[in-house]
Protein backbone atom coordinates (compact mmCIF):
# COMPACT_ATOMS: atom_id res chain seq x y z
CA UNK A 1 -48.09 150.01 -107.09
CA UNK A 2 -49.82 147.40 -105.10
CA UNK A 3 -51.38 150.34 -103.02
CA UNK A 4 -52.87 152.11 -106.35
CA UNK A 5 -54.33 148.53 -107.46
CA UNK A 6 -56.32 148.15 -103.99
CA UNK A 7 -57.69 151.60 -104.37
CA UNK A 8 -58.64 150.97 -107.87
CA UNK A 9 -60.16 147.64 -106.82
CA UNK A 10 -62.34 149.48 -104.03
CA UNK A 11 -63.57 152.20 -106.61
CA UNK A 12 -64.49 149.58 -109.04
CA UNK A 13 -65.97 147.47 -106.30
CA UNK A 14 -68.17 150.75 -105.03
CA UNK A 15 -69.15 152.16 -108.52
CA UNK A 16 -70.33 148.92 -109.38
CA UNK A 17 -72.72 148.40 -106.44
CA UNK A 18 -74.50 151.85 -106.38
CA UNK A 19 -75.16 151.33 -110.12
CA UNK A 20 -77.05 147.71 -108.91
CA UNK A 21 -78.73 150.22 -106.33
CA UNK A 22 -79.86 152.49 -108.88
CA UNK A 23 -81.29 150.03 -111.16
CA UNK A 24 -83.66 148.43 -107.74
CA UNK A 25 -87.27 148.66 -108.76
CA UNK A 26 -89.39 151.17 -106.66
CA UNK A 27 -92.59 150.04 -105.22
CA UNK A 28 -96.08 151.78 -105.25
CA UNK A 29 -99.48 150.85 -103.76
CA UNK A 30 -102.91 152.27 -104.02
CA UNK A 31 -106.26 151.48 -105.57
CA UNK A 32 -106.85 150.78 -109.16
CA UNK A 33 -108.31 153.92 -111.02
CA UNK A 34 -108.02 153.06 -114.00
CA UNK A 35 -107.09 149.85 -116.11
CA UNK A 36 -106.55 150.45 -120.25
CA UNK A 37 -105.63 146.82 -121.76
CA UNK A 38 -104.75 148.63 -125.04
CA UNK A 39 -101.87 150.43 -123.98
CA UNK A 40 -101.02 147.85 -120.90
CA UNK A 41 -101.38 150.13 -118.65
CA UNK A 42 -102.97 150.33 -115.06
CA UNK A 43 -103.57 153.76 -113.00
CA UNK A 44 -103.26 153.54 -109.08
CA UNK A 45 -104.71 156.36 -106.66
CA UNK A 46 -101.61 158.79 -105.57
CA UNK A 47 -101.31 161.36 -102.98
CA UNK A 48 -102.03 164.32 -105.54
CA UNK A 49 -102.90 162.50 -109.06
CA UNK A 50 -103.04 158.90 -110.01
CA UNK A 51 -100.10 157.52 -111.18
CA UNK A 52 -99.66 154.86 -114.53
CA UNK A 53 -97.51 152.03 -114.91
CA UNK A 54 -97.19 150.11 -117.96
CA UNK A 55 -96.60 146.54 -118.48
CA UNK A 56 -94.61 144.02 -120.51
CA UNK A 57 -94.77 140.71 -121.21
CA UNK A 58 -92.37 140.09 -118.48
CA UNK A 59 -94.48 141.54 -116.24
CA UNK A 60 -95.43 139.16 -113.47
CA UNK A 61 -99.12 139.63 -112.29
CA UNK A 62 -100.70 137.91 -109.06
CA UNK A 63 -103.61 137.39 -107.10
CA UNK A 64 -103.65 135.02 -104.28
CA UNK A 65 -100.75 133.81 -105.08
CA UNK A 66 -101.77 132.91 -108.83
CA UNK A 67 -101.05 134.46 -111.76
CA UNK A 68 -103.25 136.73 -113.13
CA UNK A 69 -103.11 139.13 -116.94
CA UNK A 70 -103.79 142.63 -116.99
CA UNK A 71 -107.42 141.94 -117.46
CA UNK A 72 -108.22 140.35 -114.42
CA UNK A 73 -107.57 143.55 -112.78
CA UNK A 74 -110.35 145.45 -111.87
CA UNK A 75 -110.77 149.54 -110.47
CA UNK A 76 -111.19 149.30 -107.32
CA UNK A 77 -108.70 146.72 -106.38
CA UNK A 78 -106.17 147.25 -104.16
CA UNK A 79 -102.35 146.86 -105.30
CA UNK A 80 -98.61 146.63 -104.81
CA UNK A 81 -96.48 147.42 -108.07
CA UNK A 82 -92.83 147.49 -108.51
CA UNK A 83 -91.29 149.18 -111.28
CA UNK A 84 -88.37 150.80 -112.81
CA UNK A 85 -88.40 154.17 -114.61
CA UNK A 86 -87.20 154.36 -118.41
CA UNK A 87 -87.72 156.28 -121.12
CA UNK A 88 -89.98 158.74 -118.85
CA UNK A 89 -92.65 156.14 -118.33
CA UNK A 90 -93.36 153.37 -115.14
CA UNK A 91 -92.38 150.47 -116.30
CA UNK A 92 -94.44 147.44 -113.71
CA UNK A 93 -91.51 144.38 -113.27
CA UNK A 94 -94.34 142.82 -110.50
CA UNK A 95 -98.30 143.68 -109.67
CA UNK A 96 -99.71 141.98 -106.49
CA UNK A 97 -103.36 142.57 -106.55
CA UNK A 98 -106.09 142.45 -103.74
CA UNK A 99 -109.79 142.50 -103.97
CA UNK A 100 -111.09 145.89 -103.09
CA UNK A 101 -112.02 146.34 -99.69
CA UNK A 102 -116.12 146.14 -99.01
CA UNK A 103 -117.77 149.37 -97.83
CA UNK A 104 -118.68 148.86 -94.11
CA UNK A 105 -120.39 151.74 -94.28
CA UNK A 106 -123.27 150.38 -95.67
CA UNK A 107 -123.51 146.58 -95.03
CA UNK A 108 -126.85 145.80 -97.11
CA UNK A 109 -125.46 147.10 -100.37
């Protein structure tokens, strides 16, 4: 009996932390394409296609290490978003921004 209750423990104990793993946010980064403040909604640059995420009012937005909203984000800009999939839409728990990189290419403009 007492051999049954440890295994049962252990099961509980392992079910339990891969459904904490599955619910960890995933993290993207890219440039801004695209920033639509009337769905909440910011596009980054992806490998093949840009990628949305939308946000909440839980969302917690930064730049420099202050907090930012949704509009201070600008294409261009360079961020870090983590999010968590639901309902078959991107769903952004954090954004770190960073100013878009100058062009070096052409250091008058």
């Amino acid at each position: 009996m007492r051999k049954a209750s440890i295994v049962a423990l252990v099961f509980c104990l392992i079910l339990g932390l891969s459904v904490v793993a599955m619910a960890k946010d995933k993290t993207a980064k890219g440039a801004v394409t695209a920033v639509n403040t009337t769905d909440n909604s910011v596009s980054l640059k992806g490998k093949t296609a840009n990628q949305t995420y939308w946000t909440t009012d839980k969302t917690k937005i930064s730049k420099s290490h202050k907090s930012i909203v949704i509009n201070d984000i600008k294409v261009g800009d360079w961020a870090e978003i983590w999010y968590t999939s639901k309902d078959g839409k991107d769903w952004a728990t954090k954004i770190v921004v960073k100013a878009a990189a100058k062009d070096k290419s052409n250091p008058g403009a």
